[in-house]
C-alpha atoms as a PDB file:
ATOM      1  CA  UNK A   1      70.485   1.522   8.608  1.00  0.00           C
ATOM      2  CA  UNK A   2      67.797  -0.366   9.904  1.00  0.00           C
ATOM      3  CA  UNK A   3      68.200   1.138  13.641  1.00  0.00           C
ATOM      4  CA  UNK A   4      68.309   4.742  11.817  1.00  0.00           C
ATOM      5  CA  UNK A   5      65.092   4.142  10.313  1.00  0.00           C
ATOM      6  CA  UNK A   6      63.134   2.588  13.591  1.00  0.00           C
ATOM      7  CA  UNK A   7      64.246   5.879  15.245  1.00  0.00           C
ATOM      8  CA  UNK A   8      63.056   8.204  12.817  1.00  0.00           C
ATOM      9  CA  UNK A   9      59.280   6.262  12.922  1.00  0.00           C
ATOM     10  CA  UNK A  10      59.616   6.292  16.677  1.00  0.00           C
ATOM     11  CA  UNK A  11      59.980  10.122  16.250  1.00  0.00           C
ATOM     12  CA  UNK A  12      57.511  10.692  14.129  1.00  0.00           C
ATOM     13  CA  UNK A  13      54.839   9.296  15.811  1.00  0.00           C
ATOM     14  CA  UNK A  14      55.871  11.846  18.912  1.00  0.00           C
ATOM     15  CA  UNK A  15      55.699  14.804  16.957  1.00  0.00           C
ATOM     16  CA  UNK A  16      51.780  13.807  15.850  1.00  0.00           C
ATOM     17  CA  UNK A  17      49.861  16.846  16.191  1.00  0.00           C
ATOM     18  CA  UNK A  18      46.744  17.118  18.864  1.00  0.00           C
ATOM     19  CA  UNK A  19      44.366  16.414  15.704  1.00  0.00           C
ATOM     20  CA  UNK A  20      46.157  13.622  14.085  1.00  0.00           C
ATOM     21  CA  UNK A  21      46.425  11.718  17.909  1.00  0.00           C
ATOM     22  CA  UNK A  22      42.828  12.196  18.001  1.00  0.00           C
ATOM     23  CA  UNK A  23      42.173  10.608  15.124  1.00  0.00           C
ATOM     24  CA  UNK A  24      44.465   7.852  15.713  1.00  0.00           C
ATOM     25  CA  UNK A  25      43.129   7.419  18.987  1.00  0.00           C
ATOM     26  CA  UNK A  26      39.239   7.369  17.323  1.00  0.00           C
ATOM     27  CA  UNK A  27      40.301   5.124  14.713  1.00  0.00           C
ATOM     28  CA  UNK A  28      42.399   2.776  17.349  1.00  0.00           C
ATOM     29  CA  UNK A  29      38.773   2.820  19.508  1.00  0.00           C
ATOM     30  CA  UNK A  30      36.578   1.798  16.120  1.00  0.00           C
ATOM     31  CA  UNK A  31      38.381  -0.728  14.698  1.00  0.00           C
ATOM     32  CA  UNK A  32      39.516  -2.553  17.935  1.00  0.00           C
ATOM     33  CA  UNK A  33      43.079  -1.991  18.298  1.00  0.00           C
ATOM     34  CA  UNK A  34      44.817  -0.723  21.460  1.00  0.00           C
ATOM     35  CA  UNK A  35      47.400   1.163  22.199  1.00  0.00           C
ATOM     36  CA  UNK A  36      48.249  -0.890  24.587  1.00  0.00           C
ATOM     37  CA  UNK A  37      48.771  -4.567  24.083  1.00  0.00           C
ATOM     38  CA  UNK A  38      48.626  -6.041  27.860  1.00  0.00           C
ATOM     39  CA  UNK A  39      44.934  -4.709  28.180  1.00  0.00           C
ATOM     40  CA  UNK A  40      42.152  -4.824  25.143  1.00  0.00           C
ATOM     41  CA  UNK A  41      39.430  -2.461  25.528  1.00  0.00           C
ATOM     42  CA  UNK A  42      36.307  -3.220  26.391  1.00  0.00           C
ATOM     43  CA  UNK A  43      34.128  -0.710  24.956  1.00  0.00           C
ATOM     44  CA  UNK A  44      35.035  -1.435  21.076  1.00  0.00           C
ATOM     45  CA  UNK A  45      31.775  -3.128  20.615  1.00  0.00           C
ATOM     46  CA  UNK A  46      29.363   0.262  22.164  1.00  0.00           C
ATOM     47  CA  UNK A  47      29.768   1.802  18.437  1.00  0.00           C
ATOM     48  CA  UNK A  48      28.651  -0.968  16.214  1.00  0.00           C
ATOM     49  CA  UNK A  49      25.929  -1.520  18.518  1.00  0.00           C
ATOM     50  CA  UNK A  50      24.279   1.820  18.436  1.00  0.00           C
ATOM     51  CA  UNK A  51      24.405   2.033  14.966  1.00  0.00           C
ATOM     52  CA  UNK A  52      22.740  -1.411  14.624  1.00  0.00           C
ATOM     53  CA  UNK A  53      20.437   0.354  16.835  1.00  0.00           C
ATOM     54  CA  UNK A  54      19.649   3.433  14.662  1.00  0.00           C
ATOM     55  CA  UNK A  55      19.318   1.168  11.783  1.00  0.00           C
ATOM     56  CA  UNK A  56      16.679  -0.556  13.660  1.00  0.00           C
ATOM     57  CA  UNK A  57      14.625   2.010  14.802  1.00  0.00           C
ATOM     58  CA  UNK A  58      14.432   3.802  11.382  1.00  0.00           C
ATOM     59  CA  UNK A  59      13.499   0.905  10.071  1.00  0.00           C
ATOM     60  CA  UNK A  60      10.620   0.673  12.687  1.00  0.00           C
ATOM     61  CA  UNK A  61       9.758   4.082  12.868  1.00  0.00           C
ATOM     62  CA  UNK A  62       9.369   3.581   8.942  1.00  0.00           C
ATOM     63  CA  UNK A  63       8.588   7.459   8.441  1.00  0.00           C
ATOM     64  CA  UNK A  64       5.646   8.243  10.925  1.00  0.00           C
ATOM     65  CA  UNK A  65       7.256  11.193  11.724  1.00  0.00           C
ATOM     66  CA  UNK A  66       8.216  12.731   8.663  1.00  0.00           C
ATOM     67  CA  UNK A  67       6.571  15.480   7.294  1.00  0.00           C
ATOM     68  CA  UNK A  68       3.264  15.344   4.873  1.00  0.00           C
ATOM     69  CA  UNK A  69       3.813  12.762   1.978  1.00  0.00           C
ATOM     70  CA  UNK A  70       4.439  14.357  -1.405  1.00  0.00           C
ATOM     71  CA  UNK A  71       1.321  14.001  -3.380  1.00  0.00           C
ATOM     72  CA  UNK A  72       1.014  10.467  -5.154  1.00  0.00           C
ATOM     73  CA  UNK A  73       2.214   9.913  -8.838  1.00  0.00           C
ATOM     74  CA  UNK A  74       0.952   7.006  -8.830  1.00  0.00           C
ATOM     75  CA  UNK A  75      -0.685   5.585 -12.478  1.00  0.00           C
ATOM     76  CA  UNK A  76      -3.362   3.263 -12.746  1.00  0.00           C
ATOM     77  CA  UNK A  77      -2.010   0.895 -15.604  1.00  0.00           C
ATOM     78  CA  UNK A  78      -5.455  -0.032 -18.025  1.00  0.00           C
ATOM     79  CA  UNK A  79      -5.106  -3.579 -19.853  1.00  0.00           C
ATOM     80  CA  UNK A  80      -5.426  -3.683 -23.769  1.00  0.00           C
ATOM     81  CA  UNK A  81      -8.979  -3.721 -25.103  1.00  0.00           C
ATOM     82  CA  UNK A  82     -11.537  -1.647 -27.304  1.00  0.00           C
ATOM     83  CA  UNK A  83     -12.289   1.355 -26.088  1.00  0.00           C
ATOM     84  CA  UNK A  84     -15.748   1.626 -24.569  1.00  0.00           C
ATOM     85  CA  UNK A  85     -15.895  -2.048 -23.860  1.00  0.00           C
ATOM     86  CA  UNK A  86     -16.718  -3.284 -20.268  1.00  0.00           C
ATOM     87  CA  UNK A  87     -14.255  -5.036 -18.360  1.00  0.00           C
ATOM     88  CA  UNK A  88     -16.517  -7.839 -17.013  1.00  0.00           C
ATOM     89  CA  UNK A  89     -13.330  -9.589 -15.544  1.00  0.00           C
ATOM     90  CA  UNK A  90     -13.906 -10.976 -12.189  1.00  0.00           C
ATOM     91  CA  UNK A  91     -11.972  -9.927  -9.557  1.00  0.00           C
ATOM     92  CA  UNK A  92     -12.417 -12.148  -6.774  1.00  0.00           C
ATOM     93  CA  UNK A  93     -15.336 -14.639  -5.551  1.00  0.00           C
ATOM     94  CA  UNK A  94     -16.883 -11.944  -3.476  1.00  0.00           C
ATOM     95  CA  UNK A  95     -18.473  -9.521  -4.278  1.00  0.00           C
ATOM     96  CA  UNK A  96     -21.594  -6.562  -3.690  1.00  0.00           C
ATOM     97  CA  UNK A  97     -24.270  -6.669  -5.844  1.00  0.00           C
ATOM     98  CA  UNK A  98     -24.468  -2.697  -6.286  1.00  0.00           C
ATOM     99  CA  UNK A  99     -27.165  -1.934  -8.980  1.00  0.00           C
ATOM    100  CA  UNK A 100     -29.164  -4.260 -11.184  1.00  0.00           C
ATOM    101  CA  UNK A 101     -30.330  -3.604 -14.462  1.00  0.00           C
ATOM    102  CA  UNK A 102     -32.928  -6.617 -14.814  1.00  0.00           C
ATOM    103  CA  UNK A 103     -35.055  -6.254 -17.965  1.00  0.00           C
ATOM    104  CA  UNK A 104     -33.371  -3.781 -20.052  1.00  0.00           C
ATOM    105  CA  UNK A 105     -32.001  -4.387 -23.628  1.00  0.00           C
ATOM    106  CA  UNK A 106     -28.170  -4.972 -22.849  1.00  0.00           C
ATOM    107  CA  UNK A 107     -26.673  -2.550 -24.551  1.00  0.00           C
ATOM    108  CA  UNK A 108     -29.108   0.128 -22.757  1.00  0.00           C
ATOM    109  CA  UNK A 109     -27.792  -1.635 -20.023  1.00  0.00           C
ATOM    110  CA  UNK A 110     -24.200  -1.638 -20.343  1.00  0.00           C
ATOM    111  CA  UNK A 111     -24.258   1.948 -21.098  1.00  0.00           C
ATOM    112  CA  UNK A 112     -26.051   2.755 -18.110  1.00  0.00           C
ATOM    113  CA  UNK A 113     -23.357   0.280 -16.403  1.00  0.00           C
ATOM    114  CA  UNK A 114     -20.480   2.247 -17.987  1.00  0.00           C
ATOM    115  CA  UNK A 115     -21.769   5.599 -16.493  1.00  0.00           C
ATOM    116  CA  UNK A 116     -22.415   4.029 -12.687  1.00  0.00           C
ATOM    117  CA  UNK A 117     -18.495   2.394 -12.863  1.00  0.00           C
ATOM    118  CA  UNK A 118     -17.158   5.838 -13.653  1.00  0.00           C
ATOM    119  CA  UNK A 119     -19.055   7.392 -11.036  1.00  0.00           C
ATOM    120  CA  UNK A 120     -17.551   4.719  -8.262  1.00  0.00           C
ATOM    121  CA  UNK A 121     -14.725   5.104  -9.002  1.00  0.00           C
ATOM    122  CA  UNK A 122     -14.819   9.044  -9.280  1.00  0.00           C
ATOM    123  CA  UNK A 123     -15.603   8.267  -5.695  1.00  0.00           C
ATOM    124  CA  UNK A 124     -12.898   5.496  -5.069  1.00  0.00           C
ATOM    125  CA  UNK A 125     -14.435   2.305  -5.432  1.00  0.00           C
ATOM    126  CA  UNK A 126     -11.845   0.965  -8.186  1.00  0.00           C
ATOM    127  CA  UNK A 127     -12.942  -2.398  -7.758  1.00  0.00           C
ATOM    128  CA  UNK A 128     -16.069  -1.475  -9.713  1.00  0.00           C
ATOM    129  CA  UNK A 129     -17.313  -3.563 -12.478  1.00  0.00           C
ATOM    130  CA  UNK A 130     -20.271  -4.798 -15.157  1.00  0.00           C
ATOM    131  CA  UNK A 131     -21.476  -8.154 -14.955  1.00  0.00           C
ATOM    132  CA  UNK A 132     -23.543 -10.301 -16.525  1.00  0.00           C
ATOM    133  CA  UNK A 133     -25.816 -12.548 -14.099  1.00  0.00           C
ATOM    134  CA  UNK A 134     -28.453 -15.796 -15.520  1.00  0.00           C
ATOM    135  CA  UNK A 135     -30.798 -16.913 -13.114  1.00  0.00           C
ATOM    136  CA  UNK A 136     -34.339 -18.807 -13.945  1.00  0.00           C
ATOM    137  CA  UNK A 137     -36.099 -15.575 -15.309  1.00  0.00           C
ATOM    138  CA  UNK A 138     -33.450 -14.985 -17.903  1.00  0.00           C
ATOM    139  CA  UNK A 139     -30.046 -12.873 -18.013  1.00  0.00           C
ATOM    140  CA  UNK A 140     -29.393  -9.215 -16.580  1.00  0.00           C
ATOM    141  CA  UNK A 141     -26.495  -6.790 -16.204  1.00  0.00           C
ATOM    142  CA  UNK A 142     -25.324  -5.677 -12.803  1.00  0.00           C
ATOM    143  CA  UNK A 143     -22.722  -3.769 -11.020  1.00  0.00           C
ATOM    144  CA  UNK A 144     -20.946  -4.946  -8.300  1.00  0.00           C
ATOM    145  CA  UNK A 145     -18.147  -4.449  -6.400  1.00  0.00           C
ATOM    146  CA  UNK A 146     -15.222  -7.072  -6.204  1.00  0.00           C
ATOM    147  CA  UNK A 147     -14.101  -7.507  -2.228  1.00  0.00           C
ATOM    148  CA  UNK A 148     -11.335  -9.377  -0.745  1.00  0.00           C
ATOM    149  CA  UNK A 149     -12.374 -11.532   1.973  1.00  0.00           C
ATOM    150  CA  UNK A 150     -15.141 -11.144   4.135  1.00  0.00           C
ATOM    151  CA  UNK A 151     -13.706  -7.696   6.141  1.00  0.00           C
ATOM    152  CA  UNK A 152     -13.072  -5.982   2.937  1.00  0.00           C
ATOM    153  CA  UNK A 153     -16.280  -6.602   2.530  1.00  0.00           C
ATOM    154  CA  UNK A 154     -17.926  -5.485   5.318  1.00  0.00           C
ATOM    155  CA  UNK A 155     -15.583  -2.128   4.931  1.00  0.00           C
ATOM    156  CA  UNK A 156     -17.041  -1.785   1.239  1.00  0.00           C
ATOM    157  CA  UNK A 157     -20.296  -2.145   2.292  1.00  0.00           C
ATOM    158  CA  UNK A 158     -20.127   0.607   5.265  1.00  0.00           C
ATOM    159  CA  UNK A 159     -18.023   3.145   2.344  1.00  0.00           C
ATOM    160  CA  UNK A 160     -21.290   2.260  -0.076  1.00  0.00           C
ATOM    161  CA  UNK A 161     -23.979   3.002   2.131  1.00  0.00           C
ATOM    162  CA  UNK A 162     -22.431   6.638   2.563  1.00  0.00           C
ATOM    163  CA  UNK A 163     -22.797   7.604  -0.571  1.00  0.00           C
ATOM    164  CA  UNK A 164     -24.629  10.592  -1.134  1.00  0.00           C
ATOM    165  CA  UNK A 165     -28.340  10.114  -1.913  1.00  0.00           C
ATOM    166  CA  UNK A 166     -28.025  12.031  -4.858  1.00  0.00           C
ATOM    167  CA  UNK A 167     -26.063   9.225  -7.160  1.00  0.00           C
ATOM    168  CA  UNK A 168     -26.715   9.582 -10.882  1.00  0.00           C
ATOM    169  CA  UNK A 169     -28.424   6.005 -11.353  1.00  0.00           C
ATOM    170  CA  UNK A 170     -31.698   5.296 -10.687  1.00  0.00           C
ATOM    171  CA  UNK A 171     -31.561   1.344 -10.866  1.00  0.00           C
ATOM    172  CA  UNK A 172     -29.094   2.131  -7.877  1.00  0.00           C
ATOM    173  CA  UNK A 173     -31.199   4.030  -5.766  1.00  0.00           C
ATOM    174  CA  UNK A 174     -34.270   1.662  -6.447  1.00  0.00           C
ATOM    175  CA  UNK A 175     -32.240  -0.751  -5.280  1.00  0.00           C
ATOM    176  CA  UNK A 176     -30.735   1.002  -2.279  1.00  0.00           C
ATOM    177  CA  UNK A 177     -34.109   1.525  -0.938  1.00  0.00           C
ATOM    178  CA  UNK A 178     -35.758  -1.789  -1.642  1.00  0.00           C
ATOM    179  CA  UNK A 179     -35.717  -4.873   1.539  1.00  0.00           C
ATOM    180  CA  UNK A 180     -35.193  -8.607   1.046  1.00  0.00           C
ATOM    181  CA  UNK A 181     -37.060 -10.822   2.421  1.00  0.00           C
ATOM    182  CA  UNK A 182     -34.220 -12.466   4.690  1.00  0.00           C
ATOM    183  CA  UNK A 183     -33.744  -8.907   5.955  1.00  0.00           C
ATOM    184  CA  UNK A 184     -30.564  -8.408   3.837  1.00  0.00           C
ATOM    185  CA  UNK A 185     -29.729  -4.340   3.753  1.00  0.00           C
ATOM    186  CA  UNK A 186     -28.646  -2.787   0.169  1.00  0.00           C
ATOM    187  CA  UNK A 187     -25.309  -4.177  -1.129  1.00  0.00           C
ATOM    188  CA  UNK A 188     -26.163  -7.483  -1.469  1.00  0.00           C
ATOM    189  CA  UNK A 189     -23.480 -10.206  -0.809  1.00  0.00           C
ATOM    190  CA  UNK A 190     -23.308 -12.366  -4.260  1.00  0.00           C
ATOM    191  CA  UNK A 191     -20.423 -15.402  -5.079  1.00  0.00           C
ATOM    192  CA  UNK A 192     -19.469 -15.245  -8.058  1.00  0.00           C
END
């Protein structure tokens, strides 16, 4: 019984069709196994390796060559607060000192605050924000802009100074035109 079934395994496996040997012969090749025993073959580890390969470079290539980027859907997420209010949050230690508002009433202030943020960031400075400053003289309102580190900084600065000359605040463009005495160029550096 046992010889009758070895012989009928032994014949099929010699009727396999040309597709079905291929196969066998392909999966044999992937997974390591030869056909025959005395010699192992050598090449079983070329497929693994290119596809580590092609897993690599996509990775690297990271989409540079795809096509153009879907357009963003991106949501800025806003923090819980009354509407109207300031944020006055800092950001960061660093920061540009981008309009001053020194002796007006602060709510005149604010509100002219509130309409120079919005225009910013219209124009994509999101980092944009009111703040209150005390020196000697007394207290004023300000808007700066909040940089990290000292070459987001210097970017910032080079992205404010082209700004059109036409911006809607008036306390900015005073500023923007006025010289320190250290030589210091409109935005002003300020810690915070």
């Amino acid at each position: 019984m046992v010889l009758l079934l070895g012989s009928r395994g032994r014949a099929r496996a010699r009727s396999r069709s040309g597709f079905s040997q291929a196969l066998h012969r392909v999966s044999q090749l992937v997974f390591g196994r030869s056909a025959k025993r005395e010699r192992p073959s050598q090449g079983t580890w070329i497929l693994p390796v290119i596809a580590l390969l092609c897993f690599a470079g996509g990775y690297l290539v990271g989409g540079h060559f795809a096509g153009p980027k879907e357009p963003s859907t991106k949501v800025d997420l806003r923090t819980a607060g009354v509407v109207g209010e300031l944020d006055t949050e800092p950001m960061s230690q660093d920061c540009l000192l981008v309009a001053s508002y020194y002796g007006l009433e602060a709510e005149f202030a604010k509100e002219h605050a509130r309409k120079l943020i919005n225009y910013l960031a219209s124009k994509g400075f999101q980092k944009a924000r009111a703040r209150e400053f005390t020196t000697s003289r007394g207290a004023f309102w300000a808007v700066v802009v909040y940089c990290l580190g000292e070459r987001d900084q210097k970017a910032t600065a080079a992205l404010l100074q082209a700004l059109p000359q036409d911006v809607p605040d008036a306390y900015l463009t005073k500023l923007r035109e006025a010289k320190t005495d250290g030589g210091k160029v409109w935005p002003f550096p300020v810690d915070v």
